[in-house]
N, C-alpha and C. Protein backbone atom coordinates (compact mmCIF):
# COMPACT_ATOMS: atom_id res chain seq x y z
N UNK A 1 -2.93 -6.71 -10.96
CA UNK A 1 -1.90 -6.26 -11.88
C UNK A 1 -1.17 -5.07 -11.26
N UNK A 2 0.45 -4.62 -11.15
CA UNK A 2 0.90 -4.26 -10.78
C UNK A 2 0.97 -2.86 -11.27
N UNK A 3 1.01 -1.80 -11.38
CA UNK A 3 0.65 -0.48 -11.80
C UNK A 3 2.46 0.27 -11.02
N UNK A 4 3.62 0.46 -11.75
CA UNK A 4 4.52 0.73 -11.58
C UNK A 4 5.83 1.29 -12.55
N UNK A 5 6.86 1.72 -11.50
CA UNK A 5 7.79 2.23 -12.15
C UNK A 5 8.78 1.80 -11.93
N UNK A 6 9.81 2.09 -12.93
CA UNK A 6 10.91 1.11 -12.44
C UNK A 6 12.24 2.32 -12.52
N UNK A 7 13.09 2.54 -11.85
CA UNK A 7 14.33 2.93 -11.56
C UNK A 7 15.41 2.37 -11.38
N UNK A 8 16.30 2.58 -11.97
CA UNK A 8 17.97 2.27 -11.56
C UNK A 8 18.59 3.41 -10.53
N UNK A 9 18.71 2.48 -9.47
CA UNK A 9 19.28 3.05 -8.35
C UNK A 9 20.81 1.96 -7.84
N UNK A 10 21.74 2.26 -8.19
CA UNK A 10 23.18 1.76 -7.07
C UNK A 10 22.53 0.44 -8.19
N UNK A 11 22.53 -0.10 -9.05
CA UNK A 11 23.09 -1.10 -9.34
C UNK A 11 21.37 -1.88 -9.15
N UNK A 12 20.60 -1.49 -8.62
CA UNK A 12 19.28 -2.41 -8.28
C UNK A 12 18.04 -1.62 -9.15
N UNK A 13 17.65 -2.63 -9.72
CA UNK A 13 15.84 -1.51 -10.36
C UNK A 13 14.97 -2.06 -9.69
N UNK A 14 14.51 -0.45 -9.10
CA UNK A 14 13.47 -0.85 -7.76
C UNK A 14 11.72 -0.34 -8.59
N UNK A 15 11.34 -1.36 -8.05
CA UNK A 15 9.62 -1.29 -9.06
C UNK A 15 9.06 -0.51 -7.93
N UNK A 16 8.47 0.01 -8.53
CA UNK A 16 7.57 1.10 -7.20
C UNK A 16 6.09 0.67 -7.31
N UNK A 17 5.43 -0.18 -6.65
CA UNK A 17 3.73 0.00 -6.85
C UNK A 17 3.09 1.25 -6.64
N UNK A 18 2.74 2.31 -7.55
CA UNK A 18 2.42 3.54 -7.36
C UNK A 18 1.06 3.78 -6.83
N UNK A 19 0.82 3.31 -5.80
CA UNK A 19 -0.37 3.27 -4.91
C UNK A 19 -1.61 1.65 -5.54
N UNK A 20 -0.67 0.55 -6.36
CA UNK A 20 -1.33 -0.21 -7.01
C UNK A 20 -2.10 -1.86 -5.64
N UNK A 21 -3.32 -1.76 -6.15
CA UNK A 21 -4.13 -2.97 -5.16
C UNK A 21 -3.42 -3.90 -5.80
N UNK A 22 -2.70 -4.37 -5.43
CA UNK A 22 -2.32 -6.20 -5.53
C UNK A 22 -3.08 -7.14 -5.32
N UNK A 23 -4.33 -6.80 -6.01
CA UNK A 23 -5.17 -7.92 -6.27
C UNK A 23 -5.48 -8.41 -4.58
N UNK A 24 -5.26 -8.20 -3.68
CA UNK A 24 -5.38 -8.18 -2.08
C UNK A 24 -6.55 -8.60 -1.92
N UNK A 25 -7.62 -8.23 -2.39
CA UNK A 25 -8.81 -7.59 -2.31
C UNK A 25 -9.90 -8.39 -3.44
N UNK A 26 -10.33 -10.03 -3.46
CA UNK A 26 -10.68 -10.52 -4.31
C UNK A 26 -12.16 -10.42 -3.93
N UNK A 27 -13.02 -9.67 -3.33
CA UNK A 27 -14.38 -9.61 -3.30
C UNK A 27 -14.74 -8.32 -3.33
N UNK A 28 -14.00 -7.13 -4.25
CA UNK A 28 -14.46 -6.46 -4.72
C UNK A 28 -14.22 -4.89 -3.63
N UNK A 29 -14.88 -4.05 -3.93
CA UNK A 29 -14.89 -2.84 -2.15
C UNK A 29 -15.18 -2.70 -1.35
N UNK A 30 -14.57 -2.55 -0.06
CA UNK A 30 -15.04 -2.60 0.87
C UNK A 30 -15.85 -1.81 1.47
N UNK A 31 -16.39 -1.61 2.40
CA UNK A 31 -17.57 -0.92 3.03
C UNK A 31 -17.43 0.44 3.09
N UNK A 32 -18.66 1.12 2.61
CA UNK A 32 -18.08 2.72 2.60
C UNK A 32 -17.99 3.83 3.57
N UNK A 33 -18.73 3.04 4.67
CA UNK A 33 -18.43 3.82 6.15
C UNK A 33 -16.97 3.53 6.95
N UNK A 34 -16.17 2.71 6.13
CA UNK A 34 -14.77 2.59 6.78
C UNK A 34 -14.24 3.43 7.38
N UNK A 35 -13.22 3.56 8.25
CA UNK A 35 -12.47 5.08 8.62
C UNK A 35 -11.73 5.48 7.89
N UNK A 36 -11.30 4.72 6.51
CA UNK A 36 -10.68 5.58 5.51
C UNK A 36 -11.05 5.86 4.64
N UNK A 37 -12.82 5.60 4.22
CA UNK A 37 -13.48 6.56 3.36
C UNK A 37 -13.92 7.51 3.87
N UNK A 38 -13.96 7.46 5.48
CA UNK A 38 -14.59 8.83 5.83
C UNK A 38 -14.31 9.53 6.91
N UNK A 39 -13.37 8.67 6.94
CA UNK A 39 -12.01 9.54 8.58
C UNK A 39 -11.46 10.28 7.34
N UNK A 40 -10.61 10.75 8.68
CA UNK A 40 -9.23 11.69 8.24
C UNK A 40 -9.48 13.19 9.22
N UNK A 41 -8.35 14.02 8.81
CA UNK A 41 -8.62 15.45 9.77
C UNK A 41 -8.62 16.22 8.49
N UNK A 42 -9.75 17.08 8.28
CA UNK A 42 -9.56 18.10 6.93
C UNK A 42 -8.55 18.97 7.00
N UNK A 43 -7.66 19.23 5.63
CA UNK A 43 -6.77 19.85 5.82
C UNK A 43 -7.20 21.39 4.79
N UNK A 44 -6.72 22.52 5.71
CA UNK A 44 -7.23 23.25 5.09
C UNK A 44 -6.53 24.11 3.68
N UNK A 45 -7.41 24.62 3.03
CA UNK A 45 -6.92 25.52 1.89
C UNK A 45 -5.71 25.71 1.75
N UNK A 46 -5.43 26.65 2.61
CA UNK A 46 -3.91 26.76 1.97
C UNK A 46 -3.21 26.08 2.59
N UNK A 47 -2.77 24.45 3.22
CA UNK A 47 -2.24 23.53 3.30
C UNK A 47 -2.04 22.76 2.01
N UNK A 48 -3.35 22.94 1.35
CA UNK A 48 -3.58 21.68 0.38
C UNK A 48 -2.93 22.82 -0.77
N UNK A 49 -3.20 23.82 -0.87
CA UNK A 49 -2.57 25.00 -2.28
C UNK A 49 -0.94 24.67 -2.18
N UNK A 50 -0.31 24.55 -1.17
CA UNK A 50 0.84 24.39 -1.12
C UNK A 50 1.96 22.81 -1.82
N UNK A 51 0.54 21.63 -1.34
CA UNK A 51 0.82 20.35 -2.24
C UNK A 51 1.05 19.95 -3.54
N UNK A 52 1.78 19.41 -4.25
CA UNK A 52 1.89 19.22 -5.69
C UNK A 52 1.31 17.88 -5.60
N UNK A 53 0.54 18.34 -6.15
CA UNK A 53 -0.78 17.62 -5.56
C UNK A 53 -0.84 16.56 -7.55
N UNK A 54 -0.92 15.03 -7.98
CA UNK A 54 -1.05 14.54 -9.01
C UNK A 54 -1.89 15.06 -9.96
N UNK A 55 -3.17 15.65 -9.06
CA UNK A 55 -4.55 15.68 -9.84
C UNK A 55 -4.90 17.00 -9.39
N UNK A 56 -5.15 18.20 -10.43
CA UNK A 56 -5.77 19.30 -9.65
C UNK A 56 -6.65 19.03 -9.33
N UNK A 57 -7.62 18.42 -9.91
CA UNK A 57 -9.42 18.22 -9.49
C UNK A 57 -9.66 17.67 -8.21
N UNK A 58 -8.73 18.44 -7.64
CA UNK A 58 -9.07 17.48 -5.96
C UNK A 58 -9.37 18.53 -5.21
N UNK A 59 -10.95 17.99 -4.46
CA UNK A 59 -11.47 19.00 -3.78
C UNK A 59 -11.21 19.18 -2.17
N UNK A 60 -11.03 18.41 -1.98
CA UNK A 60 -10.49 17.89 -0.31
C UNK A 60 -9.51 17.06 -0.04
N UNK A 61 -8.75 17.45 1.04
CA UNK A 61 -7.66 16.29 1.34
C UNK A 61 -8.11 16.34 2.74
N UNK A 62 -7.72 14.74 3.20
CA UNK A 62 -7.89 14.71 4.30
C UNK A 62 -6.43 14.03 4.91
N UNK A 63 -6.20 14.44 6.21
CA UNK A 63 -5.19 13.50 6.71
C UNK A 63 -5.40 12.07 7.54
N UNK A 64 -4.59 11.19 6.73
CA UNK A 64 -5.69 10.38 7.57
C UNK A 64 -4.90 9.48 8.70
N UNK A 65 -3.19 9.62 9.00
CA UNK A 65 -2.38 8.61 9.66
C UNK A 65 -1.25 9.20 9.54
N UNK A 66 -0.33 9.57 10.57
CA UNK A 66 1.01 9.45 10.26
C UNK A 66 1.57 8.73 11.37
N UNK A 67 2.49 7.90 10.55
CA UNK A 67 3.20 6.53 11.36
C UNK A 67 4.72 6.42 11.26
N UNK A 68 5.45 6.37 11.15
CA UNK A 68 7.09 6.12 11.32
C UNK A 68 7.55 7.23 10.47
N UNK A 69 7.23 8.28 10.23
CA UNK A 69 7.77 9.05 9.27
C UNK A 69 7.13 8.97 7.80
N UNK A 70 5.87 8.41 8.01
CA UNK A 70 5.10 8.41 6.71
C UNK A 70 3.64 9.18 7.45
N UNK A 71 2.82 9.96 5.76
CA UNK A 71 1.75 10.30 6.24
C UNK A 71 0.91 9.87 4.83
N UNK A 72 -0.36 9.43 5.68
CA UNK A 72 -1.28 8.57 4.59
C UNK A 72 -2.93 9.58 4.55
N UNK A 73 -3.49 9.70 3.53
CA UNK A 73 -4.40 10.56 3.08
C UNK A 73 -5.62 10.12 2.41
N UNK A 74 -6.20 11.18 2.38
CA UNK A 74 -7.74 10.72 1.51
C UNK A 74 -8.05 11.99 0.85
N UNK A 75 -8.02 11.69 -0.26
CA UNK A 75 -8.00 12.83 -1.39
C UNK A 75 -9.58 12.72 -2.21
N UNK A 76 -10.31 13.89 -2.20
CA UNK A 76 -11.86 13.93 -2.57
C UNK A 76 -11.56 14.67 -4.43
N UNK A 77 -11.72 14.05 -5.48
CA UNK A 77 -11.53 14.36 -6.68
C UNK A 77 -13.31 15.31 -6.65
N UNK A 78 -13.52 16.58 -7.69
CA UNK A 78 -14.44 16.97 -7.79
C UNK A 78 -15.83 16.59 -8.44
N UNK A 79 -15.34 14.92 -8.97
CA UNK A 79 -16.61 14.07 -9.09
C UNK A 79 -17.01 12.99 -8.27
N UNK A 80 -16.21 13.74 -6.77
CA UNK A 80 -16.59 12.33 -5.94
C UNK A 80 -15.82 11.42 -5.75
N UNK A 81 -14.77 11.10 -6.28
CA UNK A 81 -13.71 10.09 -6.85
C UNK A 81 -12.76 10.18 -5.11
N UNK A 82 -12.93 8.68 -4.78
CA UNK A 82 -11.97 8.72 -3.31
C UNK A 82 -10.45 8.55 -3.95
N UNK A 83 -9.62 9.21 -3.44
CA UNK A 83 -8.22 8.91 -4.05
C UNK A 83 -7.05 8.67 -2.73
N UNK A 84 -6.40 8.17 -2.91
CA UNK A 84 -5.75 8.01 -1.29
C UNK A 84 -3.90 8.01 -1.97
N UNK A 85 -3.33 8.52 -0.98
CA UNK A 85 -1.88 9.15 -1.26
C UNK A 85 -1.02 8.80 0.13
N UNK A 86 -0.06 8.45 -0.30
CA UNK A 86 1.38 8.48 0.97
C UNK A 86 2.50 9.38 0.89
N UNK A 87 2.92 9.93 1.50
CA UNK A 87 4.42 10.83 1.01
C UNK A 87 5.01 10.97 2.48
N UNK A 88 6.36 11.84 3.01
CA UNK A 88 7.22 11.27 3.96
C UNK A 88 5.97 12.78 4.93
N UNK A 89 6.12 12.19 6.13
CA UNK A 89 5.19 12.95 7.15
C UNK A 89 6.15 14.70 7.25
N UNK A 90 5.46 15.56 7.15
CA UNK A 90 5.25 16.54 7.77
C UNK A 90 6.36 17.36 6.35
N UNK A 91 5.77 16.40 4.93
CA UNK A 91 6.11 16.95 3.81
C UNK A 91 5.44 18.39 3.53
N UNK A 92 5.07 19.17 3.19
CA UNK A 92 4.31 20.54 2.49
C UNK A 92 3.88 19.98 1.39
N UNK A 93 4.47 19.35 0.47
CA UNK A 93 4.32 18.50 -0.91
C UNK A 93 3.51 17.98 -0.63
N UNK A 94 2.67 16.95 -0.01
CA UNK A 94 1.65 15.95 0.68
C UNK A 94 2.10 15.15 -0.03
N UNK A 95 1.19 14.27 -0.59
CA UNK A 95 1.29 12.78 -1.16
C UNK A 95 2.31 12.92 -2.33
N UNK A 96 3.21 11.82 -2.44
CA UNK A 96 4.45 11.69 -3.43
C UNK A 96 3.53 10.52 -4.19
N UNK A 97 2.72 9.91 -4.01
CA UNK A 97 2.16 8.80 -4.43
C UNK A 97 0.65 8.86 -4.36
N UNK A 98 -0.25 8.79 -5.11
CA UNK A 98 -1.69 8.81 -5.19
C UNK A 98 -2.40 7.72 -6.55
N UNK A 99 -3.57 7.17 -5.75
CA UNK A 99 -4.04 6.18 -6.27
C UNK A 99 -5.43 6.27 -6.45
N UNK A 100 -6.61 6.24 -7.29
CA UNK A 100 -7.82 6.55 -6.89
C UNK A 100 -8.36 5.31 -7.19
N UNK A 101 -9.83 5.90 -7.23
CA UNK A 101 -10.85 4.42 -6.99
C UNK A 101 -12.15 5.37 -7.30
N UNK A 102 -12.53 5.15 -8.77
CA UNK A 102 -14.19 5.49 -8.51
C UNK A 102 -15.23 4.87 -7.94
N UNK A 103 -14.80 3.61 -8.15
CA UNK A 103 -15.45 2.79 -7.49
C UNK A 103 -16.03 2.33 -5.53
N UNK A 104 -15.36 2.95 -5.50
CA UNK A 104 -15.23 3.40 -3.77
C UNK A 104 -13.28 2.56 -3.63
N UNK A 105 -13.30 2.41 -2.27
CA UNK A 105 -12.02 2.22 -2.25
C UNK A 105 -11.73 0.54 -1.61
N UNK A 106 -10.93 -0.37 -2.29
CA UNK A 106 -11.01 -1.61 -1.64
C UNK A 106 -10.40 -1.83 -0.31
N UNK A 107 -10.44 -3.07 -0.16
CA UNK A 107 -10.04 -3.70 1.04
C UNK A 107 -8.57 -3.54 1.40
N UNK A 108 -7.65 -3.14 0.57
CA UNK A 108 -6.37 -3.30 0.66
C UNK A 108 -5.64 -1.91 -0.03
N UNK A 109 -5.19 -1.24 0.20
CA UNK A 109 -4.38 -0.45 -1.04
C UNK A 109 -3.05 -0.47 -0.79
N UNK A 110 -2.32 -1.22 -1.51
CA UNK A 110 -0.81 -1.48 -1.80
C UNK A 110 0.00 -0.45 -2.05
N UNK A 111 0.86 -0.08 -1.26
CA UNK A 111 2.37 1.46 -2.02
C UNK A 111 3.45 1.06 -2.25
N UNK A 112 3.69 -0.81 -1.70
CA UNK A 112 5.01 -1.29 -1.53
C UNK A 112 5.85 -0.99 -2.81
N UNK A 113 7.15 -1.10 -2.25
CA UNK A 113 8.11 -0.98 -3.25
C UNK A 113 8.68 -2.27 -3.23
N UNK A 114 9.03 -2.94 -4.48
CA UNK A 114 9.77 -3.88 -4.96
C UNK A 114 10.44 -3.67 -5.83
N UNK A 115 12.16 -4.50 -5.54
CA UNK A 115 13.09 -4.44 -6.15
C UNK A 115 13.78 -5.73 -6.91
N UNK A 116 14.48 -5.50 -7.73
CA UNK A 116 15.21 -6.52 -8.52
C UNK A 116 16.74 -6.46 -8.57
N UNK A 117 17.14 -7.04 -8.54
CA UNK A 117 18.72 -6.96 -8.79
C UNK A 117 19.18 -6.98 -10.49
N UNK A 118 20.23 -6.21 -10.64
CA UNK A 118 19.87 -5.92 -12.46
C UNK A 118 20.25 -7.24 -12.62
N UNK A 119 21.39 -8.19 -12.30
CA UNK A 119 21.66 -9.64 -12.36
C UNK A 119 20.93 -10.40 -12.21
N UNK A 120 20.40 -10.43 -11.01
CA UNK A 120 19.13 -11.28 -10.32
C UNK A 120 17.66 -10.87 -10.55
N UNK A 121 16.85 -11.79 -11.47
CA UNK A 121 15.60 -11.12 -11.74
C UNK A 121 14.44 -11.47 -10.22
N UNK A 122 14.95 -12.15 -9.33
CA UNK A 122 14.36 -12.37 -8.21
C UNK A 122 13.72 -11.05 -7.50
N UNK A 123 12.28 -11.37 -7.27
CA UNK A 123 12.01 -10.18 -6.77
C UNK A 123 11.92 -9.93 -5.17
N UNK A 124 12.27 -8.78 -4.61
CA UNK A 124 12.30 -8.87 -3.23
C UNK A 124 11.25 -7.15 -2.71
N UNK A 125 10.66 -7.09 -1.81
CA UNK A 125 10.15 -6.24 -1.40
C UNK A 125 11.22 -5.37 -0.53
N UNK A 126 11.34 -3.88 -1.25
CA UNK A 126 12.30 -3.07 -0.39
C UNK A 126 11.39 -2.45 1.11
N UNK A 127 10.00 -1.66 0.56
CA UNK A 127 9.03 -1.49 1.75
C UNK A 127 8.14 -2.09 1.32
N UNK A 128 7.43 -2.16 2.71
CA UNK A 128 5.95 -2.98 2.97
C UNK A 128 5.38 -2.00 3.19
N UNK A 129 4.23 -1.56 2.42
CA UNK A 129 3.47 -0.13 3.22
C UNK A 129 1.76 0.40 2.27
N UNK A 130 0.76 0.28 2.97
CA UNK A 130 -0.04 0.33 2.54
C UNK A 130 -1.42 0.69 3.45
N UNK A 131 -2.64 0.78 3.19
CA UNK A 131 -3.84 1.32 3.64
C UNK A 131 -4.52 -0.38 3.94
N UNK A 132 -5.51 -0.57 5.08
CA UNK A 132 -6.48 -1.33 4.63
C UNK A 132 -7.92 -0.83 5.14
N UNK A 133 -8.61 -1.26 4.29
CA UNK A 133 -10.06 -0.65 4.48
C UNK A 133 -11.08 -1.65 4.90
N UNK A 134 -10.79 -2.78 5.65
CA UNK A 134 -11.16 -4.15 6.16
C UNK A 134 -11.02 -4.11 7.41
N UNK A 135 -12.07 -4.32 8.49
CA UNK A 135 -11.78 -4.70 10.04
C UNK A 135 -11.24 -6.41 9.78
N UNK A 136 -11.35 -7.07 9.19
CA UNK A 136 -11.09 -8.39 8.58
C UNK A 136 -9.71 -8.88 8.86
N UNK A 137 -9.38 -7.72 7.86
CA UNK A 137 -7.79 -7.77 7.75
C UNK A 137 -6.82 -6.90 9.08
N UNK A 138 -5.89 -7.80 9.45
CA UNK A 138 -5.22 -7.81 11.29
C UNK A 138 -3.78 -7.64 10.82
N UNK A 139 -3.20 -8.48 9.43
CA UNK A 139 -1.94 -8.57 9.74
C UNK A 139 -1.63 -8.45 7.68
N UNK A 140 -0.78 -8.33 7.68
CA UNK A 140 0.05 -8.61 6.09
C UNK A 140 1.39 -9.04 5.90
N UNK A 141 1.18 -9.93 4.96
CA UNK A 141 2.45 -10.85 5.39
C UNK A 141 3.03 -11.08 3.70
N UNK A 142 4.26 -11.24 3.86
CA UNK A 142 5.32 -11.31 2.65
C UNK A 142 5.62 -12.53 2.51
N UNK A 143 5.15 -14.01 1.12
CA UNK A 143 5.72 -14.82 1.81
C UNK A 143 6.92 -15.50 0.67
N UNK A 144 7.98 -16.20 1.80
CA UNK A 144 9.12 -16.15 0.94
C UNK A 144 9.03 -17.44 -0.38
N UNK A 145 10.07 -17.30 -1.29
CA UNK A 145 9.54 -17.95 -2.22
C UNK A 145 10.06 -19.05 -1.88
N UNK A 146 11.46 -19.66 -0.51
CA UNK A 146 11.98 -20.64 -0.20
C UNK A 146 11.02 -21.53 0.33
N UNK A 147 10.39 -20.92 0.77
CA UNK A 147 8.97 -21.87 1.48
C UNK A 147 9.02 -21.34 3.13
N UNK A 148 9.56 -20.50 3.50
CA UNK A 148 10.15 -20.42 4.69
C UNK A 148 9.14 -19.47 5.34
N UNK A 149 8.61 -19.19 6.97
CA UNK A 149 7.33 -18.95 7.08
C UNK A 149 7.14 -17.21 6.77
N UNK A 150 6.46 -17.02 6.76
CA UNK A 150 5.80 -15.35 6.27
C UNK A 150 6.61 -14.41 7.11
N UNK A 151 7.10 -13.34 6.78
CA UNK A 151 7.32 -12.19 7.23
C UNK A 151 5.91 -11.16 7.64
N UNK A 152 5.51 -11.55 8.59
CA UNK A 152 3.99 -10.58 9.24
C UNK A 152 4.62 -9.39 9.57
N UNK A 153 3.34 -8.23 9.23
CA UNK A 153 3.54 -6.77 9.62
C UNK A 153 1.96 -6.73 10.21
N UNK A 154 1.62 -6.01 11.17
CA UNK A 154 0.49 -5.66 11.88
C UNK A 154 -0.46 -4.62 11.45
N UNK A 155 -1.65 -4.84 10.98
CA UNK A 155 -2.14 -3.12 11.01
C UNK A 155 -2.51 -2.81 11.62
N UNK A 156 -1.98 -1.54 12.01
CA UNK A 156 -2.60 -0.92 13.09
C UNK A 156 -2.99 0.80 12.68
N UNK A 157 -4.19 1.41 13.39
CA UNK A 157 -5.12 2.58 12.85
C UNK A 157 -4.98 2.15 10.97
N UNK A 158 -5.45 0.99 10.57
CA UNK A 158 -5.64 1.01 9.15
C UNK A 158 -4.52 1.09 8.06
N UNK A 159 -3.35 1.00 8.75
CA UNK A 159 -2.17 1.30 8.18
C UNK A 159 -0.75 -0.01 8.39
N UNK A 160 -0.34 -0.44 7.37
CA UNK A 160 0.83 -1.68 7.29
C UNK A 160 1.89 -1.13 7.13
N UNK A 161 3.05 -0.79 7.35
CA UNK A 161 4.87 -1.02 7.27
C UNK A 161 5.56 -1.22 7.85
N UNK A 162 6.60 -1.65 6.99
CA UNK A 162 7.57 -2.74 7.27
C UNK A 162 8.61 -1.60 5.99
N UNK A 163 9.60 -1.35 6.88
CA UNK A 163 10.48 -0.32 5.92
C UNK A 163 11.77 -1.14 5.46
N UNK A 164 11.94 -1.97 5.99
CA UNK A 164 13.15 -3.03 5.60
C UNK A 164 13.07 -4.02 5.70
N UNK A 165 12.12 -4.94 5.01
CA UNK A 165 11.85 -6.53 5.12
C UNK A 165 13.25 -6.97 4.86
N UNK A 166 13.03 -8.35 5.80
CA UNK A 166 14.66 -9.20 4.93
C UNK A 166 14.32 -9.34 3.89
N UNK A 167 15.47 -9.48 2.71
CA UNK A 167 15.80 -9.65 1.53
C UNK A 167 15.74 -10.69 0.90
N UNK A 168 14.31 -11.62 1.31
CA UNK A 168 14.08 -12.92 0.07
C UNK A 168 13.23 -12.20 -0.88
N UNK A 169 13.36 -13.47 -1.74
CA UNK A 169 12.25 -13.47 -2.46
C UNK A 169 10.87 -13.83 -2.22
N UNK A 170 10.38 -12.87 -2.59
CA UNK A 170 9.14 -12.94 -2.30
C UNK A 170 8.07 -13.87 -3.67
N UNK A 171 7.13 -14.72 -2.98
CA UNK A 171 6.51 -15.66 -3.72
C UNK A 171 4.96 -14.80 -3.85
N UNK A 172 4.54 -14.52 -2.48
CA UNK A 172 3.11 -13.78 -2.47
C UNK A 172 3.33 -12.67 -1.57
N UNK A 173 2.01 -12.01 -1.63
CA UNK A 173 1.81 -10.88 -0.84
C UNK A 173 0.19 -11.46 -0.30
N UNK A 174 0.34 -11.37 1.27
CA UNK A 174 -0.72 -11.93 1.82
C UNK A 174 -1.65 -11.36 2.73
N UNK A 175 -2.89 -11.02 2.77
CA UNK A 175 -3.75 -10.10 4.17
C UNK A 175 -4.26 -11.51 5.08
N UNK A 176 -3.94 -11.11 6.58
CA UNK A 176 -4.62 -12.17 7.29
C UNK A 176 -5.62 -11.30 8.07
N UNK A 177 -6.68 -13.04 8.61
CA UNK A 177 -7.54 -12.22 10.03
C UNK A 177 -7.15 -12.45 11.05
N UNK A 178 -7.97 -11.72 12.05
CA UNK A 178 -7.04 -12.27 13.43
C UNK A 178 -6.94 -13.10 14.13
N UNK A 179 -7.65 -14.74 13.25
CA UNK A 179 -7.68 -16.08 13.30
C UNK A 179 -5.90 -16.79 12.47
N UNK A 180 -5.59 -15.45 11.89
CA UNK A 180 -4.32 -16.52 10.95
C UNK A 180 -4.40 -16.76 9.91
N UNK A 181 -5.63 -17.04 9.35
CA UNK A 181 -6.23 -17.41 8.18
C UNK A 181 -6.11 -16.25 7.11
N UNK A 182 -5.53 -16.62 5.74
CA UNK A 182 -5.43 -15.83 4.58
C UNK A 182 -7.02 -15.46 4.05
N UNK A 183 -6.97 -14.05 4.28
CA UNK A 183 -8.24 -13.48 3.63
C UNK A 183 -8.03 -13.25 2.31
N UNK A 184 -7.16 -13.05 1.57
CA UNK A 184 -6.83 -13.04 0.37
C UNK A 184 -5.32 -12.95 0.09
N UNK A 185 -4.66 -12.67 -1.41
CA UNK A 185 -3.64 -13.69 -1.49
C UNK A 185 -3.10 -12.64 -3.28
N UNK A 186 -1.95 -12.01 -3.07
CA UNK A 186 -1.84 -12.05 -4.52
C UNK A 186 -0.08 -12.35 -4.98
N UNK A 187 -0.27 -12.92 -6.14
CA UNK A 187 1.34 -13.66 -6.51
C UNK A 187 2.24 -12.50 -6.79
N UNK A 188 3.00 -12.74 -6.31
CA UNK A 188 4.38 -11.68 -6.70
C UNK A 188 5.13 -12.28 -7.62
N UNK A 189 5.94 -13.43 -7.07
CA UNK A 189 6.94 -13.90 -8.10
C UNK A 189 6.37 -15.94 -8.10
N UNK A 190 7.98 -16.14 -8.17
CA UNK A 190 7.71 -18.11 -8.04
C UNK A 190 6.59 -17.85 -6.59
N UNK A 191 6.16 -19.26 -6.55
CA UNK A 191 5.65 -20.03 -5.69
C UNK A 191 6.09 -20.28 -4.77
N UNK A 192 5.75 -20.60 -3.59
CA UNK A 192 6.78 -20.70 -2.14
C UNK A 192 7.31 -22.40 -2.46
N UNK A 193 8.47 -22.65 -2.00
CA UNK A 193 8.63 -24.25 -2.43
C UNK A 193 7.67 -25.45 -1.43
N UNK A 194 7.17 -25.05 -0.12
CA UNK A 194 6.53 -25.51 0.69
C UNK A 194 5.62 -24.40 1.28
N UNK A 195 4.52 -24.93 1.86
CA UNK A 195 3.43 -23.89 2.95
C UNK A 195 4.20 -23.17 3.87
N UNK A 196 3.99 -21.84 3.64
CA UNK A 196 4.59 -21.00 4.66
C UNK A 196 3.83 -21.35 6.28
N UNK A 197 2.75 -21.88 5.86
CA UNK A 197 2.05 -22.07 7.22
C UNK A 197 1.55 -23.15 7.94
């Protein structure tokens, strides 16, 4: 289930997944020695005093990736609670976006943004961008709802984006391994009209 906001921007309302798992992740959490439950570089005190930070109860931040102008995190709540955040790299603010997990943290954590056209209820992914916490998972892929084959993004150090996918519609949101094969699978909009694959 999609956990979001929606804005009118220029004529388009863009849904924001506010750090929401897209269901990515159908066997539950992944392993808790991952490098993103327990990497990162500690950031200190008054780095983190300076963040407007969602949740005060956060006892640690860690840094855990910065990639094209994004920086991705691991946020320690004071009951233990893993929480993980994205915001633009070498912000003071830190995370613009934070998501937690008492549960430990799954296989996938979703930040993408999706948009709609106020005319067109078709949905299209504006960014692709997210965490994975799976050696499993190699690639993530967008697939269109024409039937036409997947838009793949790579992860690499644990981290997926794609800042300007082309502009279909999107049918699913997909994690692969590094066989090709869909490790899991969650619906966005219609159905693809044929196998993307």
């Amino acid at each position: 289930m999609l956990n979001k906001r929606w804005i009118l921007v220029a004529g388009l309302v863009v849904a924001a997944a506010v750090g929401a798992l897209l269901a990515l992740d159908r066997s539950g959490t992944a392993s808790a020695t991952s490098s993103i439950a327990r990497g990162g570089t500690h950031l200190s005190r008054a780095a983190t005093a300076q963040m407007k930070l969602q949740r005060r109860d956060t006892s640690d931040v860690f840094l855990l990736s910065t990639a094209q102008g994004r920086s991705y995190y691991r946020l320690v709540r004071d009951d233990g609670t893993l929480c993980y955040g994205v915001g633009p790299a070498g912000s003071p603010k830190g995370p613009d976006t934070v998501e937690c997990f008492p549960d430990g943290p799954p296989a996938v954590i979703d930040f993408s943004v999706y948009e709609q056209s106020v005319t067109d209820p078709a949905i299209h992914v504006w960014r692709l961008e997210g965490l994975v916490n799976s050696g499993d998972v190699t690639r993530i892929g967008i697939v269109p709802a024409d039937g036409s084959p997947a838009i793949d993004v790579p992860v690499v150090n644990n981290v997926y984006y794609l800042p300007a996918p082309p502009q279909t519609q999107v049918a699913e949101v997909d994690a692969y391994n590094s066989q090709g094969a869909v490790v899991s699978s969650s619906k966005i909009g219609p159905g693809p009209a044929t196998p993307s694959r």
